[in-house]
PDB file of N, CA and C in Angstrom:
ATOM      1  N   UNK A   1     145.226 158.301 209.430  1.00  0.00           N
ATOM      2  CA  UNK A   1     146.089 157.413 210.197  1.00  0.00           C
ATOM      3  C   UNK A   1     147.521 157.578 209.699  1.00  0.00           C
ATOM      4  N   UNK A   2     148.854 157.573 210.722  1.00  0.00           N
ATOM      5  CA  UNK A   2     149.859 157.896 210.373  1.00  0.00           C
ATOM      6  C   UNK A   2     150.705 156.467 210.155  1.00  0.00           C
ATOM      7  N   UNK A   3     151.897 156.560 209.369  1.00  0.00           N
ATOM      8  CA  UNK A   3     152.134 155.075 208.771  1.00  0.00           C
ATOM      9  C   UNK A   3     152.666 154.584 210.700  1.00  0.00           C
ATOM     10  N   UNK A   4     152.876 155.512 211.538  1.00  0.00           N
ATOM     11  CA  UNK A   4     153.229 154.576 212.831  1.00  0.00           C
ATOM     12  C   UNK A   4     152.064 154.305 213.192  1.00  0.00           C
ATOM     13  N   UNK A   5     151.053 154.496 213.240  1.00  0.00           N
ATOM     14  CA  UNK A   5     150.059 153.634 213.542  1.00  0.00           C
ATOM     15  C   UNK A   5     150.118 152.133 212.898  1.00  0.00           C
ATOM     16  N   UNK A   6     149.000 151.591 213.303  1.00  0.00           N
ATOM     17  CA  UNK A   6     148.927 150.225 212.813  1.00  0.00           C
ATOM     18  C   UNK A   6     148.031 150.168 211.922  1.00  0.00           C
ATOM     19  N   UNK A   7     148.616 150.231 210.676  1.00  0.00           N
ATOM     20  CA  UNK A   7     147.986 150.149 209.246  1.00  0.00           C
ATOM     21  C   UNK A   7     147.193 148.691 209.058  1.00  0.00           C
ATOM     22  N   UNK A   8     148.011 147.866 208.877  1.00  0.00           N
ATOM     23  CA  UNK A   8     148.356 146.723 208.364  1.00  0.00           C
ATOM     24  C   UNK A   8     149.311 146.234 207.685  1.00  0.00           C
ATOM     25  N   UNK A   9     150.084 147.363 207.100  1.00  0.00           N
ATOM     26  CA  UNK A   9     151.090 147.430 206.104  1.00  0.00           C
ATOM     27  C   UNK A   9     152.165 146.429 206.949  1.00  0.00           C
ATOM     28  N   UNK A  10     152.125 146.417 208.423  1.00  0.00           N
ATOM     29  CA  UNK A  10     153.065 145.358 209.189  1.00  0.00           C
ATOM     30  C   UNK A  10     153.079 144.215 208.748  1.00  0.00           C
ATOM     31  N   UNK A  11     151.788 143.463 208.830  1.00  0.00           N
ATOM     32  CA  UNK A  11     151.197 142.710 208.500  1.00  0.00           C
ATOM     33  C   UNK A  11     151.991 141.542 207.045  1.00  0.00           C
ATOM     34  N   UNK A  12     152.856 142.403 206.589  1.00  0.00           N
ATOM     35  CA  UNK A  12     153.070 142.262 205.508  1.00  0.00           C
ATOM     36  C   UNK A  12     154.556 141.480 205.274  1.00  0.00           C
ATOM     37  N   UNK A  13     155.165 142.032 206.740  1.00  0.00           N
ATOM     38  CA  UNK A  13     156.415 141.445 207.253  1.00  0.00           C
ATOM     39  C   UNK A  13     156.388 139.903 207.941  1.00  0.00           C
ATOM     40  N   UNK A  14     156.526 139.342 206.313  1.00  0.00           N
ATOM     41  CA  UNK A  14     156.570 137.425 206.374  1.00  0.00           C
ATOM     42  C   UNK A  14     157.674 136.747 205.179  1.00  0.00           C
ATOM     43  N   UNK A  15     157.879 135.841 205.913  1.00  0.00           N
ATOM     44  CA  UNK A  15     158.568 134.853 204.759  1.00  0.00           C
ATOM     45  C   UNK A  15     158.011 135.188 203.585  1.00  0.00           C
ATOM     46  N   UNK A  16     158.817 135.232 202.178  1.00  0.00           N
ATOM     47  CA  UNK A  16     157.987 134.865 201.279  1.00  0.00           C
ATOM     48  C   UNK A  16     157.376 136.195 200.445  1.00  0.00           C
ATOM     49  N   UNK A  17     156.891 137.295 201.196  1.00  0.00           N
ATOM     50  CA  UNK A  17     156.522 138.354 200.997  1.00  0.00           C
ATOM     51  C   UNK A  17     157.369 139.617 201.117  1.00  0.00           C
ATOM     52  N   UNK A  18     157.632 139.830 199.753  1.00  0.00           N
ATOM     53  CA  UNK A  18     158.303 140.735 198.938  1.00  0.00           C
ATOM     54  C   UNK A  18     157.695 142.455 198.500  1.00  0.00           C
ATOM     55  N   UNK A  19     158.344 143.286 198.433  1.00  0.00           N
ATOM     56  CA  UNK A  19     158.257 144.445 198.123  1.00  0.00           C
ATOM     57  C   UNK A  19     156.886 145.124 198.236  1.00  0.00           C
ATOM     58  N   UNK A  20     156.781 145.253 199.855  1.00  0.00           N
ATOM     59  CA  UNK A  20     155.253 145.437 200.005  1.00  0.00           C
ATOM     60  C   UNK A  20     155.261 147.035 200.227  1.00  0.00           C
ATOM     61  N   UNK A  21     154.234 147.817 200.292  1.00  0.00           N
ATOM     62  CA  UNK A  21     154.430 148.656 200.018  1.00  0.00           C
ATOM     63  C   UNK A  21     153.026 149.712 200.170  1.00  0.00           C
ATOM     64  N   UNK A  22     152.547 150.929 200.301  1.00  0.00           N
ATOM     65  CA  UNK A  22     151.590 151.435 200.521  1.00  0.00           C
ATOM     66  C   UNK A  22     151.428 152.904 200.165  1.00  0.00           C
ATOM     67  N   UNK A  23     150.556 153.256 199.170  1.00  0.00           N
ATOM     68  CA  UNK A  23     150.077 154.634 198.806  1.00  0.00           C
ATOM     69  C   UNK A  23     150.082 155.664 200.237  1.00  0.00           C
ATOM     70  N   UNK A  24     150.902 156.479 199.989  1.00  0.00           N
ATOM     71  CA  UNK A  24     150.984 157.324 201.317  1.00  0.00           C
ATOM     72  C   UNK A  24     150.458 158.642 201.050  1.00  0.00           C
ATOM     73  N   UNK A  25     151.160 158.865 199.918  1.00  0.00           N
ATOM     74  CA  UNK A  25     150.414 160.091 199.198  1.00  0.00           C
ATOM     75  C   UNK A  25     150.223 160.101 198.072  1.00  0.00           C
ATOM     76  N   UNK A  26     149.291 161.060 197.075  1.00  0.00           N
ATOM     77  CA  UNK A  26     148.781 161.068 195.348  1.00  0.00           C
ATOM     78  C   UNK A  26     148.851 162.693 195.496  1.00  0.00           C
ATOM     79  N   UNK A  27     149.515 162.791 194.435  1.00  0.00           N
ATOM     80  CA  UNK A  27     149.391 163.744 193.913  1.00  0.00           C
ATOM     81  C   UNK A  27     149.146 164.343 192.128  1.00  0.00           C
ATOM     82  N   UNK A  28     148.153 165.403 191.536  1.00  0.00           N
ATOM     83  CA  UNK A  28     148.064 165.711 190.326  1.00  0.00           C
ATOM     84  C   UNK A  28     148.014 166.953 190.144  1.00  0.00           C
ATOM     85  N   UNK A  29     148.925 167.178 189.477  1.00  0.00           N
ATOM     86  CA  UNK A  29     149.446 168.481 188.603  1.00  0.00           C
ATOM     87  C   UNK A  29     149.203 168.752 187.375  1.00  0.00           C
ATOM     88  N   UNK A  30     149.445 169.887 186.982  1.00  0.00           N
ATOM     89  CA  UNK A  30     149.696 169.898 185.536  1.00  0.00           C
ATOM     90  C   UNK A  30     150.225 171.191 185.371  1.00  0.00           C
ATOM     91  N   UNK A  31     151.479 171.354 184.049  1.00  0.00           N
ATOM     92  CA  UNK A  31     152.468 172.452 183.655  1.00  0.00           C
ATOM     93  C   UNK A  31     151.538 173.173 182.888  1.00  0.00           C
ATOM     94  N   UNK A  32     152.159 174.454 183.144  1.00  0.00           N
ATOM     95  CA  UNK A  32     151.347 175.919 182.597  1.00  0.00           C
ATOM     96  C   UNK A  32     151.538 175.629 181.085  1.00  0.00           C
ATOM     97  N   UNK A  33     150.229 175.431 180.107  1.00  0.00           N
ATOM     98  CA  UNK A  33     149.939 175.409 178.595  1.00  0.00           C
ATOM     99  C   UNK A  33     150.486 173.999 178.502  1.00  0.00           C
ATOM    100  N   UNK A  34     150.005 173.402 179.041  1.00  0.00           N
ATOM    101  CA  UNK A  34     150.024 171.594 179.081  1.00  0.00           C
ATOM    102  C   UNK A  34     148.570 171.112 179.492  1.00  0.00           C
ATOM    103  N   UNK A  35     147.937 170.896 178.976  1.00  0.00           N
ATOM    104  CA  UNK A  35     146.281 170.368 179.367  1.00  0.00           C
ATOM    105  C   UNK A  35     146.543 168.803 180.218  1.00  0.00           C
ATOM    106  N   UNK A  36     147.027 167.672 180.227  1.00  0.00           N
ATOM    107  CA  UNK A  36     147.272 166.691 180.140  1.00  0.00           C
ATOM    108  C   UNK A  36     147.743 166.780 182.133  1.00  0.00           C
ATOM    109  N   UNK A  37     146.931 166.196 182.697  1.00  0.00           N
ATOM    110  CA  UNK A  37     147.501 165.982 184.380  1.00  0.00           C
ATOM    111  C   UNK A  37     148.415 164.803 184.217  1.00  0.00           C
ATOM    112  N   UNK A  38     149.452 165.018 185.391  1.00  0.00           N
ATOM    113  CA  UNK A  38     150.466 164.080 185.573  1.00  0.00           C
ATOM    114  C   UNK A  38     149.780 163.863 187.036  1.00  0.00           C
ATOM    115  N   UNK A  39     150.457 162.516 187.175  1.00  0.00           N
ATOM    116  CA  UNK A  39     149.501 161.648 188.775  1.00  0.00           C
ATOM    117  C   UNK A  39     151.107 161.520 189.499  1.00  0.00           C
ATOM    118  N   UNK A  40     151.138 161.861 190.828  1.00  0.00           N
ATOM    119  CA  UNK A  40     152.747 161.396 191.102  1.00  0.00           C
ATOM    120  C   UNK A  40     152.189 160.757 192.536  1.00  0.00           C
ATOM    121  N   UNK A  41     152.924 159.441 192.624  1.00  0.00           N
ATOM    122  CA  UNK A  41     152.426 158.072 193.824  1.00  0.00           C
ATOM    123  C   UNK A  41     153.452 158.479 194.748  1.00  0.00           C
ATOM    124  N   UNK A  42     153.485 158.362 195.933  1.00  0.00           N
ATOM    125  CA  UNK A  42     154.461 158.288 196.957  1.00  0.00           C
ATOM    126  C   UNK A  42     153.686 156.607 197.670  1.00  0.00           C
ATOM    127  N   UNK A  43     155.029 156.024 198.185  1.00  0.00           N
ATOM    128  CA  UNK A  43     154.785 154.898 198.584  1.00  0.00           C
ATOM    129  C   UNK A  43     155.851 154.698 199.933  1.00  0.00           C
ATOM    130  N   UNK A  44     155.335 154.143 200.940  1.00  0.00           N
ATOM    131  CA  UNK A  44     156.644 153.779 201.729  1.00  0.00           C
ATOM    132  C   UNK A  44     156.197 152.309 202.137  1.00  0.00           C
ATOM    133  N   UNK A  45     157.217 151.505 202.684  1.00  0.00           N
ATOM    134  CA  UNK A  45     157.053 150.265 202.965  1.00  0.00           C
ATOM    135  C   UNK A  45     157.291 149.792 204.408  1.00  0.00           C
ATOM    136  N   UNK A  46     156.919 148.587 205.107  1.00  0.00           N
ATOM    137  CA  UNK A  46     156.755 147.993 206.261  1.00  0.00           C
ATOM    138  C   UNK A  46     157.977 148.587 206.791  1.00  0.00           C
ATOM    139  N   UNK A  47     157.860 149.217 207.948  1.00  0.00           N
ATOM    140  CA  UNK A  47     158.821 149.152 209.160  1.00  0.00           C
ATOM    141  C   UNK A  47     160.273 150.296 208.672  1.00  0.00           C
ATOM    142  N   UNK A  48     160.267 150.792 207.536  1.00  0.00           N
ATOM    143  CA  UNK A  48     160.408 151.359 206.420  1.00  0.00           C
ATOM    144  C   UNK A  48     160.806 153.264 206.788  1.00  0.00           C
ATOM    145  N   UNK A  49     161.522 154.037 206.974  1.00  0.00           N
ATOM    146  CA  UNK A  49     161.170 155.139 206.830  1.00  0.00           C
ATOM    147  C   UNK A  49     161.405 156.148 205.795  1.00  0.00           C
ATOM    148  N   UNK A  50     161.768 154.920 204.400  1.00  0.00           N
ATOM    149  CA  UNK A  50     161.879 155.392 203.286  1.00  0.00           C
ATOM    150  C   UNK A  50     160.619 155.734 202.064  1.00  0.00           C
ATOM    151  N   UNK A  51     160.756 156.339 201.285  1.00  0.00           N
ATOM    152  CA  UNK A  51     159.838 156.592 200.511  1.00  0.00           C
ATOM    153  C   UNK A  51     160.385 156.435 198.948  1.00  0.00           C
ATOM    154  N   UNK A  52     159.215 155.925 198.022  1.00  0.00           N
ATOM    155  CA  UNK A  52     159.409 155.335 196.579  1.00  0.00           C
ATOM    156  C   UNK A  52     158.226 156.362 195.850  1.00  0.00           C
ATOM    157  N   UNK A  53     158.368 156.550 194.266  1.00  0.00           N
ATOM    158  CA  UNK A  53     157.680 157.323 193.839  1.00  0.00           C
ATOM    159  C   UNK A  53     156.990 156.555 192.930  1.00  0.00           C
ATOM    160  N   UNK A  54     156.074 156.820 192.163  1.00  0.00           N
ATOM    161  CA  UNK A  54     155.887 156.214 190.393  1.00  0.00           C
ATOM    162  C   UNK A  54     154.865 158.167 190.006  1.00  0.00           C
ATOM    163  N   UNK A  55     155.284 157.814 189.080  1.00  0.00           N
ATOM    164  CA  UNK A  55     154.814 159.110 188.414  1.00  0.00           C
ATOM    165  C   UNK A  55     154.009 158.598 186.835  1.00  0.00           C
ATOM    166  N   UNK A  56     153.165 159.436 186.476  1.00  0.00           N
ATOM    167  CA  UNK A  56     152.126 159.139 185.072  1.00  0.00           C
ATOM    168  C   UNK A  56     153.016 159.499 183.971  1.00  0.00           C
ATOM    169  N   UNK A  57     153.824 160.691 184.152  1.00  0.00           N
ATOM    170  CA  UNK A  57     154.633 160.551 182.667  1.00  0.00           C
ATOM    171  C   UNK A  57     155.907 161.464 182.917  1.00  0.00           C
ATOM    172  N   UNK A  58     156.728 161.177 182.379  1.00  0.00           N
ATOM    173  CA  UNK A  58     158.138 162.284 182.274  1.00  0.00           C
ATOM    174  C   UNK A  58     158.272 163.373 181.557  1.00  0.00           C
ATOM    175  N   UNK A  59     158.854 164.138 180.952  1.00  0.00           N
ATOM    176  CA  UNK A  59     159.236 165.588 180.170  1.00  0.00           C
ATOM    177  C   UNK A  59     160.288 165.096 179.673  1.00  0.00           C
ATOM    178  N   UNK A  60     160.227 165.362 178.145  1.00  0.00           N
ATOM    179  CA  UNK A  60     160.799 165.070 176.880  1.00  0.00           C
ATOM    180  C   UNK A  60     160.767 166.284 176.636  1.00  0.00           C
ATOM    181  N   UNK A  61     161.126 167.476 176.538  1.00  0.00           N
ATOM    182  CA  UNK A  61     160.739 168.626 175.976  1.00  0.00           C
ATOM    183  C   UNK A  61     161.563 168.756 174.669  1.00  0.00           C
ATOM    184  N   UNK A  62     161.426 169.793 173.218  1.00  0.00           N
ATOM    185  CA  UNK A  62     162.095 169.915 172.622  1.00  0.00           C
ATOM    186  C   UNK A  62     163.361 170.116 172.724  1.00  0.00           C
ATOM    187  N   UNK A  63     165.031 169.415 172.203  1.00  0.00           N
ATOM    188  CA  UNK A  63     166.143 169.341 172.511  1.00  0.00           C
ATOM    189  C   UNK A  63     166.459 168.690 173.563  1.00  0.00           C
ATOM    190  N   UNK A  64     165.625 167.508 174.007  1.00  0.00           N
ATOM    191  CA  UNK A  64     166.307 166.437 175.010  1.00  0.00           C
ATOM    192  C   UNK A  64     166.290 165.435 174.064  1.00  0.00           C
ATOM    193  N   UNK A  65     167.196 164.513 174.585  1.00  0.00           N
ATOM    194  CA  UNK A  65     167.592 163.131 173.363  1.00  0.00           C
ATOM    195  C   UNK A  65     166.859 161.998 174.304  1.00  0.00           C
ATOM    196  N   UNK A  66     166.144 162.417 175.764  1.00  0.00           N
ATOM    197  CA  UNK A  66     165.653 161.288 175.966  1.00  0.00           C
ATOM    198  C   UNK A  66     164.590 162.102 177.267  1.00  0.00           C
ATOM    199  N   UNK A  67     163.539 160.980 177.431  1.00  0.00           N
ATOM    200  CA  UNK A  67     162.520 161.907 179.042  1.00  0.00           C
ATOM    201  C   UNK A  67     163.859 162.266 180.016  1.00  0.00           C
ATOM    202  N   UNK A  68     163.344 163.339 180.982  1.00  0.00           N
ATOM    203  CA  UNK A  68     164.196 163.308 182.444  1.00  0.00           C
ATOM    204  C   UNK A  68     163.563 162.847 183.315  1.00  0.00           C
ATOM    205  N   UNK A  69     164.383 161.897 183.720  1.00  0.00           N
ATOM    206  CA  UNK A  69     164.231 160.646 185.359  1.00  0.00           C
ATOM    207  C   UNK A  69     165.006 160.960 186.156  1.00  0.00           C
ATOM    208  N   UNK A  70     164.628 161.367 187.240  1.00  0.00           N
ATOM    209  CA  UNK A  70     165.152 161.464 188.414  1.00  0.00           C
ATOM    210  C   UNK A  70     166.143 159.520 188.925  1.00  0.00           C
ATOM    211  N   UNK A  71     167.332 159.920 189.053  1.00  0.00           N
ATOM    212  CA  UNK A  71     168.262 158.721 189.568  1.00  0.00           C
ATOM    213  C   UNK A  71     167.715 158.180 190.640  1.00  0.00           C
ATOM    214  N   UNK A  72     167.137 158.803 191.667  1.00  0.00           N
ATOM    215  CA  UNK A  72     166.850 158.456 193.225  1.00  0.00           C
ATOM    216  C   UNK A  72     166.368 157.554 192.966  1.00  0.00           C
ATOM    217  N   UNK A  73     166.267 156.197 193.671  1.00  0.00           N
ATOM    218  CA  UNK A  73     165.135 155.021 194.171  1.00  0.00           C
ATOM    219  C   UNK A  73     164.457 155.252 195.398  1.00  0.00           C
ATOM    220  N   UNK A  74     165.232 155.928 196.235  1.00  0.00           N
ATOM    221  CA  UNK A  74     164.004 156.378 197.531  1.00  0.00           C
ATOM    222  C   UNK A  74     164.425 157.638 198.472  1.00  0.00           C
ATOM    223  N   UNK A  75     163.348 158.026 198.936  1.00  0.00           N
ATOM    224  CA  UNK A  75     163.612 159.325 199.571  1.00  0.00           C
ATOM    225  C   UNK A  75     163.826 159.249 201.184  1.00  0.00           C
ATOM    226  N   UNK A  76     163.762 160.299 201.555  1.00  0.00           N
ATOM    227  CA  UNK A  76     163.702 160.093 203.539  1.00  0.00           C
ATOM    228  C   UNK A  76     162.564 161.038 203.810  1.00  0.00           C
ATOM    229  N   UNK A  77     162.251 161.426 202.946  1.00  0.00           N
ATOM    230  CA  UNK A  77     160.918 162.171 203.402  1.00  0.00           C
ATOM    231  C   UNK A  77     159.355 162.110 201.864  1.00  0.00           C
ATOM    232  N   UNK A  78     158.111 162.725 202.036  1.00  0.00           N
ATOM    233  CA  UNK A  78     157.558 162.759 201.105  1.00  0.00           C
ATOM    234  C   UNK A  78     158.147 164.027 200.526  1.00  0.00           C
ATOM    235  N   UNK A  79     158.358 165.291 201.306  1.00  0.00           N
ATOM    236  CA  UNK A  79     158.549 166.819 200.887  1.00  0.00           C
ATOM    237  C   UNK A  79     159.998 166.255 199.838  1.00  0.00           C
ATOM    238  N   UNK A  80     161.269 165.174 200.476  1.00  0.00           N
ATOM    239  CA  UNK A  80     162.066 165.332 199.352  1.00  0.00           C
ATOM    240  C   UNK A  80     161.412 164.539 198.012  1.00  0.00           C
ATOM    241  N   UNK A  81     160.711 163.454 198.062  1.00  0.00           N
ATOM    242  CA  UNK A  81     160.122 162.964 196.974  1.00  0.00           C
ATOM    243  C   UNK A  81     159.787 163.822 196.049  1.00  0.00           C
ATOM    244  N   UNK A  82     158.745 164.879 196.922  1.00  0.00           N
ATOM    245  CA  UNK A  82     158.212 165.756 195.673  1.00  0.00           C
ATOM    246  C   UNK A  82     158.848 166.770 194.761  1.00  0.00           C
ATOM    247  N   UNK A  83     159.631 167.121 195.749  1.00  0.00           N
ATOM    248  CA  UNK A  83     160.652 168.167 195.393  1.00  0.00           C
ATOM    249  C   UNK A  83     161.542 167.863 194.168  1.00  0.00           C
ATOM    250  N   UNK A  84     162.065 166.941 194.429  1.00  0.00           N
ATOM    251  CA  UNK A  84     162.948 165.889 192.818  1.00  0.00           C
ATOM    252  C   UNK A  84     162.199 165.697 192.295  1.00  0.00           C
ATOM    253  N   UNK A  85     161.283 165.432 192.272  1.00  0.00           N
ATOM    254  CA  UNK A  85     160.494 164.963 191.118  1.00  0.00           C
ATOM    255  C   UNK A  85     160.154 165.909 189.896  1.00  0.00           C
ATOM    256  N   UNK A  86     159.284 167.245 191.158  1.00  0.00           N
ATOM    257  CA  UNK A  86     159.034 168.601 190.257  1.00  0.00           C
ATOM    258  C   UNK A  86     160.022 169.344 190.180  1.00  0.00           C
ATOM    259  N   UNK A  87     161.357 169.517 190.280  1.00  0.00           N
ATOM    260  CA  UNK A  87     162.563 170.176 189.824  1.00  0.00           C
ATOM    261  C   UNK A  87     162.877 169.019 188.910  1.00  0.00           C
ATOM    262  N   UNK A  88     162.624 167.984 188.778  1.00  0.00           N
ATOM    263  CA  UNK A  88     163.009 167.399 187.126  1.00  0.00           C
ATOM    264  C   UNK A  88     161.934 167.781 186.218  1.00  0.00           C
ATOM    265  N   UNK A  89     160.973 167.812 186.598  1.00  0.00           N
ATOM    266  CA  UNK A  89     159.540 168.220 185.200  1.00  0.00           C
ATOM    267  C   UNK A  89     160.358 169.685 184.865  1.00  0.00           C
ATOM    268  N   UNK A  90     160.095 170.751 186.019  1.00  0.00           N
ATOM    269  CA  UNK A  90     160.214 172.355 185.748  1.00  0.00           C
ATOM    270  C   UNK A  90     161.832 172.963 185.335  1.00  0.00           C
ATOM    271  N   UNK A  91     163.054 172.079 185.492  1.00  0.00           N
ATOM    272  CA  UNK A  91     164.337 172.472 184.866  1.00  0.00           C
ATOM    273  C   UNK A  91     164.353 172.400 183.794  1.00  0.00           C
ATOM    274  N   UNK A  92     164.137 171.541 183.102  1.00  0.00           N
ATOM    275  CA  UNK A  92     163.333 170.841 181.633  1.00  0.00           C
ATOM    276  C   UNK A  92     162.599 171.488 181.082  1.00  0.00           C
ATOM    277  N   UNK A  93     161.281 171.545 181.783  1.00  0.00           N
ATOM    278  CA  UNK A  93     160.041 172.932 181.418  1.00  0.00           C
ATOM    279  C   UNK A  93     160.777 174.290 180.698  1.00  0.00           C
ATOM    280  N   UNK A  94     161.195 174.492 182.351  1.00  0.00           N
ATOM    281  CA  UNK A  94     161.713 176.148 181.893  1.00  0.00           C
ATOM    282  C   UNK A  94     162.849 176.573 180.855  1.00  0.00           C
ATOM    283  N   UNK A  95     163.619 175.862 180.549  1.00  0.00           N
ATOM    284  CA  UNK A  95     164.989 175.277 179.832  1.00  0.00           C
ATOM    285  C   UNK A  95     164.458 175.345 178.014  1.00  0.00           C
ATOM    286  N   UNK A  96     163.062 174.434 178.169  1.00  0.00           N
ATOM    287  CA  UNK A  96     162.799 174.776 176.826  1.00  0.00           C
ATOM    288  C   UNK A  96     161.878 175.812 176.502  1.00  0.00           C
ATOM    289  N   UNK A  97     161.272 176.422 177.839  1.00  0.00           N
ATOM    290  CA  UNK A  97     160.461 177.430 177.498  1.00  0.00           C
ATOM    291  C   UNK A  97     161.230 179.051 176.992  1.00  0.00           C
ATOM    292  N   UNK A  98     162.392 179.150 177.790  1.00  0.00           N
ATOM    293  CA  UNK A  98     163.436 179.852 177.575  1.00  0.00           C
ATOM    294  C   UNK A  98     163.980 180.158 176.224  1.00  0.00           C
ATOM    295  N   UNK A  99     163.847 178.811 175.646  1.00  0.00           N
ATOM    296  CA  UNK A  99     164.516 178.658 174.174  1.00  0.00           C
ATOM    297  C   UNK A  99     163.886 178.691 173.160  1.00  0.00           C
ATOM    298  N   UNK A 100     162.329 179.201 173.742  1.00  0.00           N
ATOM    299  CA  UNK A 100     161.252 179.868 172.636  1.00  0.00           C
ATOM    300  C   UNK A 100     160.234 178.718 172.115  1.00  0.00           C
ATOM    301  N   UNK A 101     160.502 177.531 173.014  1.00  0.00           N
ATOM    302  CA  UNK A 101     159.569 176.254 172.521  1.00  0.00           C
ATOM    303  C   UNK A 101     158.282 176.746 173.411  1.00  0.00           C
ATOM    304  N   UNK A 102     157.182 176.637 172.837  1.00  0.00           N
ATOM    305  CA  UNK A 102     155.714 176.773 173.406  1.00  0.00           C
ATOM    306  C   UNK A 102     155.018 175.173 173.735  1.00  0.00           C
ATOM    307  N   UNK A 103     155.013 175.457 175.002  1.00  0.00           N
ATOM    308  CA  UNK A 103     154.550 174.221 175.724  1.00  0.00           C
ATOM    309  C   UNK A 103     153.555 173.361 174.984  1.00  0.00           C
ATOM    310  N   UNK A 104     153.860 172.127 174.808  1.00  0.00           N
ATOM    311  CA  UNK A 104     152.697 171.057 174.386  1.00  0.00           C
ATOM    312  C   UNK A 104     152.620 170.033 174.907  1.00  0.00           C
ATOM    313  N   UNK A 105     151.240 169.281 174.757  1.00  0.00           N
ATOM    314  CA  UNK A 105     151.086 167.758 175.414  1.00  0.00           C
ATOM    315  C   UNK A 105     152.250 166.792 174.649  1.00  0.00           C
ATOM    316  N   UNK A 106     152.609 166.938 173.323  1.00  0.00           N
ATOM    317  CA  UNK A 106     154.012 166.204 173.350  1.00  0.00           C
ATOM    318  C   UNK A 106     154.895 166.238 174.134  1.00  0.00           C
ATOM    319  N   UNK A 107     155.040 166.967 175.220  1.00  0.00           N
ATOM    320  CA  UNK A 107     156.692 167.018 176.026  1.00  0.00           C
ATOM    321  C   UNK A 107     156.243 165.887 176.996  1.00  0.00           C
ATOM    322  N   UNK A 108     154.835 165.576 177.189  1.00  0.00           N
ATOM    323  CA  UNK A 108     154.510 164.446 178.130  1.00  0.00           C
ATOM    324  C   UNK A 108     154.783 162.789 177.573  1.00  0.00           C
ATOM    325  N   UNK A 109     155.896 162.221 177.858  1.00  0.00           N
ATOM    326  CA  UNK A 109     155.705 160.751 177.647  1.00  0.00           C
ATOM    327  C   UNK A 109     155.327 159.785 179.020  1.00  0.00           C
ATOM    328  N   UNK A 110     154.465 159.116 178.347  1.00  0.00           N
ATOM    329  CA  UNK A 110     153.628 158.134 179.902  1.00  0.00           C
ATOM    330  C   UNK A 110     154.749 157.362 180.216  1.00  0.00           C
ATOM    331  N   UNK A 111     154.210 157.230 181.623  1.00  0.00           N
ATOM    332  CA  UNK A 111     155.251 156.084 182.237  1.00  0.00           C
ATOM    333  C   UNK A 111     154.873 154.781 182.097  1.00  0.00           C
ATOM    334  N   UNK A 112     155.359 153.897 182.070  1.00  0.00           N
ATOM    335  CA  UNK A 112     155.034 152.243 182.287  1.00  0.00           C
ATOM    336  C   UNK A 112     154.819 151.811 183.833  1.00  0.00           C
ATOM    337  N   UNK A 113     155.467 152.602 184.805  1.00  0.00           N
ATOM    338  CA  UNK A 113     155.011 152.524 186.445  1.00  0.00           C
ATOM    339  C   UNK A 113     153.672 152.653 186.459  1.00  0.00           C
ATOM    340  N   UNK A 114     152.766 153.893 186.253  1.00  0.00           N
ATOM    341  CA  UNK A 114     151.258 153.707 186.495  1.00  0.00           C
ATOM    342  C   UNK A 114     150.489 152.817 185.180  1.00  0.00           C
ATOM    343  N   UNK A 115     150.889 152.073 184.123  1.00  0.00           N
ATOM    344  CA  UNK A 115     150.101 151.313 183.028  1.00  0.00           C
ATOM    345  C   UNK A 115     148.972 150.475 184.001  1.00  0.00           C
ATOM    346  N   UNK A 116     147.799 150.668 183.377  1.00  0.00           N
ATOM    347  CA  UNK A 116     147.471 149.174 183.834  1.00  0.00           C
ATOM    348  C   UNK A 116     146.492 149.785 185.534  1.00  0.00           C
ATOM    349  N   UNK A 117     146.243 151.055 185.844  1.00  0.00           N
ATOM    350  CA  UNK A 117     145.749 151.697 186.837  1.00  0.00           C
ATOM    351  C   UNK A 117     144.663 152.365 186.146  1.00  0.00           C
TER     352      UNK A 117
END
């Protein structure tokens, strides 16, 4: 069913009721000599033709001072969702793979968006 169909997700458009929202797509990956799958959520909301992400963990790779997060809060499509998302894991990736670091499940830090799933 396509989100113009009638989900229910309409349903949702009331007083009172806040940041509603619906799994549109899941996706799981995982980086070459990284064992550890990453889960990435696409979400869009009532009446909505925007799209929101949550992802399982970011890339810290050796010589970053912090994970890389994509700035965006929402997309206009799923294809751009995904696209930012995995050009922030793989610039990062390749950046330290380049610089002679050998990939590990340390470059994965979890997110606090999927905790609790």
């Amino acid at each position: 069913m396509s989100r113009t169909q009638d989900s229910g997700l309409e349903g949702f458009r009331r007083d009172g009721i806040v940041a509603a929202r619906q799994l549109v797509e899941e996706f799981r990956f995982r980086l070459d000599g990284i064992p550890e799958t990453i889960h990435l959520r696409i979400y869009g909301g009532p009446g909505n033709a925007r799209f929101e992400t949550e992802q399982s963990h970011y890339l810290q790779a050796p010589g970053m001072g912090s994970p890389d997060v994509t700035e965006k809060d929402d997309y206009a499509s799923v294809r751009e969702a995904v696209d930012d998302v995995l050009d922030h894991f793989l610039i990062a990736y390749q950046e330290a793979t380049a610089a002679g670091h050998e990939p590990d499940e340390s470059w994965l830090m979890p997110s606090r968006e999927m905790e609790g799933d």
